[in-house]
Protein backbone atom coordinates (compact mmCIF):
# COMPACT_ATOMS: atom_id res chain seq x y z
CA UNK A 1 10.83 -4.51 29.56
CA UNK A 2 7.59 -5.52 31.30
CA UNK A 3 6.91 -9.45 30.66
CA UNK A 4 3.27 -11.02 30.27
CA UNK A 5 1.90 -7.81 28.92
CA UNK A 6 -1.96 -8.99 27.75
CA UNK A 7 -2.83 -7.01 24.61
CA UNK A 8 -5.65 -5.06 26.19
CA UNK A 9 -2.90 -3.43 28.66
CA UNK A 10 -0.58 -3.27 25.60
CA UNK A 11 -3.20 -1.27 24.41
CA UNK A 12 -4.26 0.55 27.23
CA UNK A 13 -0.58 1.61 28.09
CA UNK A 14 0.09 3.23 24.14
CA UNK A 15 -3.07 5.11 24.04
CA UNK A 16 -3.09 6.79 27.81
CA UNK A 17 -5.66 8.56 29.41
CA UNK A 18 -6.37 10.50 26.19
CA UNK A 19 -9.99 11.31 25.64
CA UNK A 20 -9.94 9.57 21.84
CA UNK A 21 -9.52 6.60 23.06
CA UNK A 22 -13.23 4.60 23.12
CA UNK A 23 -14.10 1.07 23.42
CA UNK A 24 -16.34 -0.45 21.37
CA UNK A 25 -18.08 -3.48 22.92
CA UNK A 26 -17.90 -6.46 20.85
CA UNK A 27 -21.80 -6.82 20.43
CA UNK A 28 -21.97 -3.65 18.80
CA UNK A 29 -20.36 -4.76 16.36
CA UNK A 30 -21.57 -8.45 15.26
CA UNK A 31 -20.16 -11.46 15.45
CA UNK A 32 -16.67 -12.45 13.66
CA UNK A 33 -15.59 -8.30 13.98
CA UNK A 34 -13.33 -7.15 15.99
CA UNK A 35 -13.86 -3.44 17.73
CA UNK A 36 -10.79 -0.50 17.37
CA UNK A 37 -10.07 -0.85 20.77
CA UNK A 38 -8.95 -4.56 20.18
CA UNK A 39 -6.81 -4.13 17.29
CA UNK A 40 -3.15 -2.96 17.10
CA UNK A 41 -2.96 -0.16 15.20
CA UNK A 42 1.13 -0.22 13.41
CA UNK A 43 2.82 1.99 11.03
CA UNK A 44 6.40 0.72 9.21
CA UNK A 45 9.36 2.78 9.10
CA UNK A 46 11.32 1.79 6.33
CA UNK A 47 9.30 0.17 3.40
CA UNK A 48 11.99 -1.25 1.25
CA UNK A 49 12.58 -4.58 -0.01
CA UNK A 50 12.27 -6.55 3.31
CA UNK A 51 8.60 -5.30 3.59
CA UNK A 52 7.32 -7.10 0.85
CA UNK A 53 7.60 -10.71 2.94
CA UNK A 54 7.14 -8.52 5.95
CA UNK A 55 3.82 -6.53 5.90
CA UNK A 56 1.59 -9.12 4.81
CA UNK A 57 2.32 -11.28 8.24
CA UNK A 58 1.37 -8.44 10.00
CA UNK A 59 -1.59 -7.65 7.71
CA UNK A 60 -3.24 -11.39 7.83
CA UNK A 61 -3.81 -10.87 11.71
CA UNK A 62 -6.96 -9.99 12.69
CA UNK A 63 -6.51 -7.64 15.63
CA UNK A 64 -3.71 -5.77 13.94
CA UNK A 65 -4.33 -3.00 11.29
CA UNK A 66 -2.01 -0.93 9.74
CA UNK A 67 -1.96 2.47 9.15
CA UNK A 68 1.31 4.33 8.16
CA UNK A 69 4.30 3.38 6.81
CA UNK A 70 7.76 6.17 6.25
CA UNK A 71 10.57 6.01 4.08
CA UNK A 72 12.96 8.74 2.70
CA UNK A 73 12.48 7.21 -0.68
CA UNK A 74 8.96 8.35 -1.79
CA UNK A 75 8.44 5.43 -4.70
CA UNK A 76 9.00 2.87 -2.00
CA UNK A 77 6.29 3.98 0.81
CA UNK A 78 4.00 4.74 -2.10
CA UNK A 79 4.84 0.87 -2.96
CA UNK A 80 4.05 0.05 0.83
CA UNK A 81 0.75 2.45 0.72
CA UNK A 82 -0.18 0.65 -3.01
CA UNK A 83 0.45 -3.16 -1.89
CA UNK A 84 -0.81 -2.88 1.56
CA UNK A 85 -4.55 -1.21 0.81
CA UNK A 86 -4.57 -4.00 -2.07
CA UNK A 87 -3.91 -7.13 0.02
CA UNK A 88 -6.65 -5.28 2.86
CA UNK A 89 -9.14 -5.47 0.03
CA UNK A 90 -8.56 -8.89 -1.40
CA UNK A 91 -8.80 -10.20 1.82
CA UNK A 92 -11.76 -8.46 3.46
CA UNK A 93 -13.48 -7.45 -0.25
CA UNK A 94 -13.88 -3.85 0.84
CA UNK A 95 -12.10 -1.35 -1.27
CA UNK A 96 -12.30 1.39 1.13
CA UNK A 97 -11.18 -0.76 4.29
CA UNK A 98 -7.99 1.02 5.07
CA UNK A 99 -6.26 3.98 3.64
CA UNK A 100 -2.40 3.95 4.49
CA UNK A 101 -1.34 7.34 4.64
CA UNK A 102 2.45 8.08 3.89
CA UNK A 103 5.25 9.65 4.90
CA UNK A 104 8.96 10.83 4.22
CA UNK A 105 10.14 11.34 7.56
CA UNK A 106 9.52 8.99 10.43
CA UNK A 107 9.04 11.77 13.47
CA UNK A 108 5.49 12.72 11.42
CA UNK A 109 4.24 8.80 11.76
CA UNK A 110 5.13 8.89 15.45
CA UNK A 111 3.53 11.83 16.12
CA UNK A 112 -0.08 10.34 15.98
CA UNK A 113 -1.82 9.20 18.48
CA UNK A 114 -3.47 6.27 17.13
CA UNK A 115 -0.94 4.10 16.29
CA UNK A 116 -0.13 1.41 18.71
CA UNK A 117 3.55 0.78 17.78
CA UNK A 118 5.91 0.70 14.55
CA UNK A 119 7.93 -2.05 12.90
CA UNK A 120 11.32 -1.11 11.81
CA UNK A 121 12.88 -2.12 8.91
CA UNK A 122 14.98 0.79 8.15
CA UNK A 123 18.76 0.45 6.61
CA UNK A 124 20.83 -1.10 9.38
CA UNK A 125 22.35 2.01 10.68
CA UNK A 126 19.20 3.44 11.56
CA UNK A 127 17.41 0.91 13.86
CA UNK A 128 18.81 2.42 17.19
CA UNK A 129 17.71 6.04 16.65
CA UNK A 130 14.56 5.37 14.76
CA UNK A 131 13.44 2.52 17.67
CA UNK A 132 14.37 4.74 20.58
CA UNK A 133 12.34 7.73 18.60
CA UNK A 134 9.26 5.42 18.51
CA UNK A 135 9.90 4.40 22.64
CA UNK A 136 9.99 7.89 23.57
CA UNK A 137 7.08 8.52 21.59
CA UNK A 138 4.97 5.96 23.55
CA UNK A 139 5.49 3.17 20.43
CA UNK A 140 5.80 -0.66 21.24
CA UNK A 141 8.45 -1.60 18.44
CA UNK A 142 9.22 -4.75 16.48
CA UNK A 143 12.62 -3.82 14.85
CA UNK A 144 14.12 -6.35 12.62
CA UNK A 145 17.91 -7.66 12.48
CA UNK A 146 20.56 -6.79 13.50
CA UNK A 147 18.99 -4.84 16.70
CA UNK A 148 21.78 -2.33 16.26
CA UNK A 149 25.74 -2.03 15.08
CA UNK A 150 26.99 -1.14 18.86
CA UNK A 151 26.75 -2.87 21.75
CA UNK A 152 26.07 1.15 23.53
CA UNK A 153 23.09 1.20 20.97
CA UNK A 154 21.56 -1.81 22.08
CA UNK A 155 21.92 -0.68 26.11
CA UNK A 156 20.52 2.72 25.10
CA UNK A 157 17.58 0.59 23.71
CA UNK A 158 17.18 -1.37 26.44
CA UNK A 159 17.08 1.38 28.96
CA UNK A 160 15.07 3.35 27.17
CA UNK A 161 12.22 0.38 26.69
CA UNK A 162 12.63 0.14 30.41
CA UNK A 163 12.20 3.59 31.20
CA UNK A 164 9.06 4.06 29.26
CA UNK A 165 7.57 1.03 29.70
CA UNK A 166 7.50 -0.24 25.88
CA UNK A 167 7.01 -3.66 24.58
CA UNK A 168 10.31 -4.01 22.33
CA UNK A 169 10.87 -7.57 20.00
CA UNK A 170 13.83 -8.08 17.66
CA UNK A 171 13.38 -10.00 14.49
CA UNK A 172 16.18 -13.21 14.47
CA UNK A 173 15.08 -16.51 12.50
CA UNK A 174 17.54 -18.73 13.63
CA UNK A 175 17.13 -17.77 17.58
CA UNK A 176 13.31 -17.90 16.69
CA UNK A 177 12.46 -20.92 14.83
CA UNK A 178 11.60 -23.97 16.75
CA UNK A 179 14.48 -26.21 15.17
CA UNK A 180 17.03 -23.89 16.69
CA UNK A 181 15.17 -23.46 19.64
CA UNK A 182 15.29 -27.12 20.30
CA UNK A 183 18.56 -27.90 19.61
CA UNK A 184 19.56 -25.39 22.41
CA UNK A 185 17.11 -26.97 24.27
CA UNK A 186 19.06 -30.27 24.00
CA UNK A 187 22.07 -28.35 25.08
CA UNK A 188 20.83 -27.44 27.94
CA UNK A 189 19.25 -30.29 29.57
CA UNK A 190 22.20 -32.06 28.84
CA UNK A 191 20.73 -34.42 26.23
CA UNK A 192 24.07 -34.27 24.13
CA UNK A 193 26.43 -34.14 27.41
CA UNK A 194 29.30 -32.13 27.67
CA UNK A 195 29.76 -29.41 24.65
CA UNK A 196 33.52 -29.33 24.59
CA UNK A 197 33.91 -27.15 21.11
CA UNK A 198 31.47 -24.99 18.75
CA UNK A 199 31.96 -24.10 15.31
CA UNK A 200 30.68 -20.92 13.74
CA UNK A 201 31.00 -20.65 9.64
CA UNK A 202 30.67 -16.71 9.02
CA UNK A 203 30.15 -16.03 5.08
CA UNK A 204 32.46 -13.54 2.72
CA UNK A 205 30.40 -10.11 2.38
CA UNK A 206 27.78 -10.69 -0.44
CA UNK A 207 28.48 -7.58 -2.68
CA UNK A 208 32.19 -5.39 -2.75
CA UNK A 209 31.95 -2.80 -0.45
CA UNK A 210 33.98 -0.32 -2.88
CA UNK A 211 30.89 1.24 -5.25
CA UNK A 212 31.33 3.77 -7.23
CA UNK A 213 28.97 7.02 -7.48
CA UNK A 214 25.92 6.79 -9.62
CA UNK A 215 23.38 9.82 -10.29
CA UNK A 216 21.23 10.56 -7.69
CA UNK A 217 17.50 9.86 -8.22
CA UNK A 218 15.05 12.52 -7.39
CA UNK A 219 12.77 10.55 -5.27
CA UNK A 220 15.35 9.56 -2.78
CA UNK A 221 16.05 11.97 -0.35
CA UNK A 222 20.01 10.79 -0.32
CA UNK A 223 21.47 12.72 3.12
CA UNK A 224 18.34 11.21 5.38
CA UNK A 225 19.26 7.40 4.16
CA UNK A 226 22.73 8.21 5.20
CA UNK A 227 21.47 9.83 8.15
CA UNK A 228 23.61 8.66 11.52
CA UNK A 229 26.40 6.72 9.27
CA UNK A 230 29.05 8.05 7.28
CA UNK A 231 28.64 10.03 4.18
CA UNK A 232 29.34 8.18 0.75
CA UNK A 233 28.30 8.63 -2.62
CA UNK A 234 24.51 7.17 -3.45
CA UNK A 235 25.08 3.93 -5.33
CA UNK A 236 21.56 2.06 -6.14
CA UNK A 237 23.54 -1.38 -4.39
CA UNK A 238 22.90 0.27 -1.42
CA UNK A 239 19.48 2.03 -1.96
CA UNK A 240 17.51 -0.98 -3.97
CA UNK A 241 15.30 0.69 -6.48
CA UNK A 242 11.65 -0.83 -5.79
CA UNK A 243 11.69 -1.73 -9.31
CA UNK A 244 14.13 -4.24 -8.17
């Protein structure tokens, strides 16, 4: 993965040498605005629970807009699409300022051409394919935790990004915030000398793994959530309703 990318080759690198691609000149535009062709365009694949904490963090930046977002369970990317044009209008007072168009399978988001990269924040299982889909497709990704179950995943991720060139983050509070990041910090320069033992405490599994089946809802496209992992009966424990 290239290092020191600057935004305005981040940008030049998604869109190519495609004719659609036009920059604006700041001027044009006025004062305070900020042209297409210095905003990140992103789309979401996945739009369940996590996205509600997620999207807006994305959506208070100024040179990022979103566009898209995908999910196989149609009441939760019409959530996403709902939520999203909302907090756009609150916070610039224009109603028509973005319209998020939606849609049930990924491979249609990463088809277009003017978005810049994807955030994924699909079930577990599915952050390897669906972030090595978006590389190949000419995506930067930001794909949340855990990067992926395998460690063969993760090397297939990592040579991919390197092969096409793609900007690719993972999502990890506790190797991102600054308290852990100076406490390793410490560690290293040798400010609490020798570490001789470490400790790791590693929780009990939050929920029984053992569910029983529960009718399928019509909204959820059931065999695509399952998708790469093995097949088990729908249970809403493992499919949140967005009601939820």
């Amino acid at each position: 993965m290239k290092q020191n990318l600057s935004r305005r080759r981040f940008l030049l690198q998604t869109a190519g040498a495609t004719a659609a691609f036009t920059i604006i000149p700041r001027h044009v535009l006025g004062k305070g605005f900020i042209p297409p062709s210095d905003r990140i365009s992103l789309g979401f694949i996945g739009t369940g629970k996590l996205i509600r904490e997620l999207f807006p963090r994305f959506a208070d930046l100024d040179d990022v807009i979103i566009l898209a977002g995908s999910d196989v369970d149609s009441k939760k990317v019409q959530w996403f699409k709902d939520h999203v044009e909302a907090y756009y209008e609150e916070k610039t007072g224009q109603s028509d300022y973005v319209s998020i168009d939606t849609y049930n399978h990924y491979e249609e988001l990463l088809k277009r051409q003017d978005i810049d990269a994807v955030v994924v924040a699909t079930p577990d299982h599915w952050h390897a394919i669906a972030s090595i889909d978006a590389i190949k497709a000419g995506k930067d990704v930001y794909c949340e935790k855990p990067l992926t179950h395998r460690v063969i995943e993760g090397r297939s991720m990592v040579n991919a990004a390197r092969k096409y060139e793609r900007v690719v983050q993972t999502g990890s509070m506790q190797r991102s915030w600054n308290d852990f990041r100076h406490a390793c910090e410490l560690v290293r320069n040798g400010y609490l000398g020798d570490i001789k033992k470490i400790f790791v405490s590693v929780g009990d599994p939050p929920i029984d793994c053992d569910l029983g089946e529960e009718p399928l809802p019509d909204y959820l496209d059931w065999d695509r959530w399952v998708g790469p992992a093995q097949m088990r009966p729908y249970n809403p424990v493992l499919s949140p309703p967005v009601e939820d």
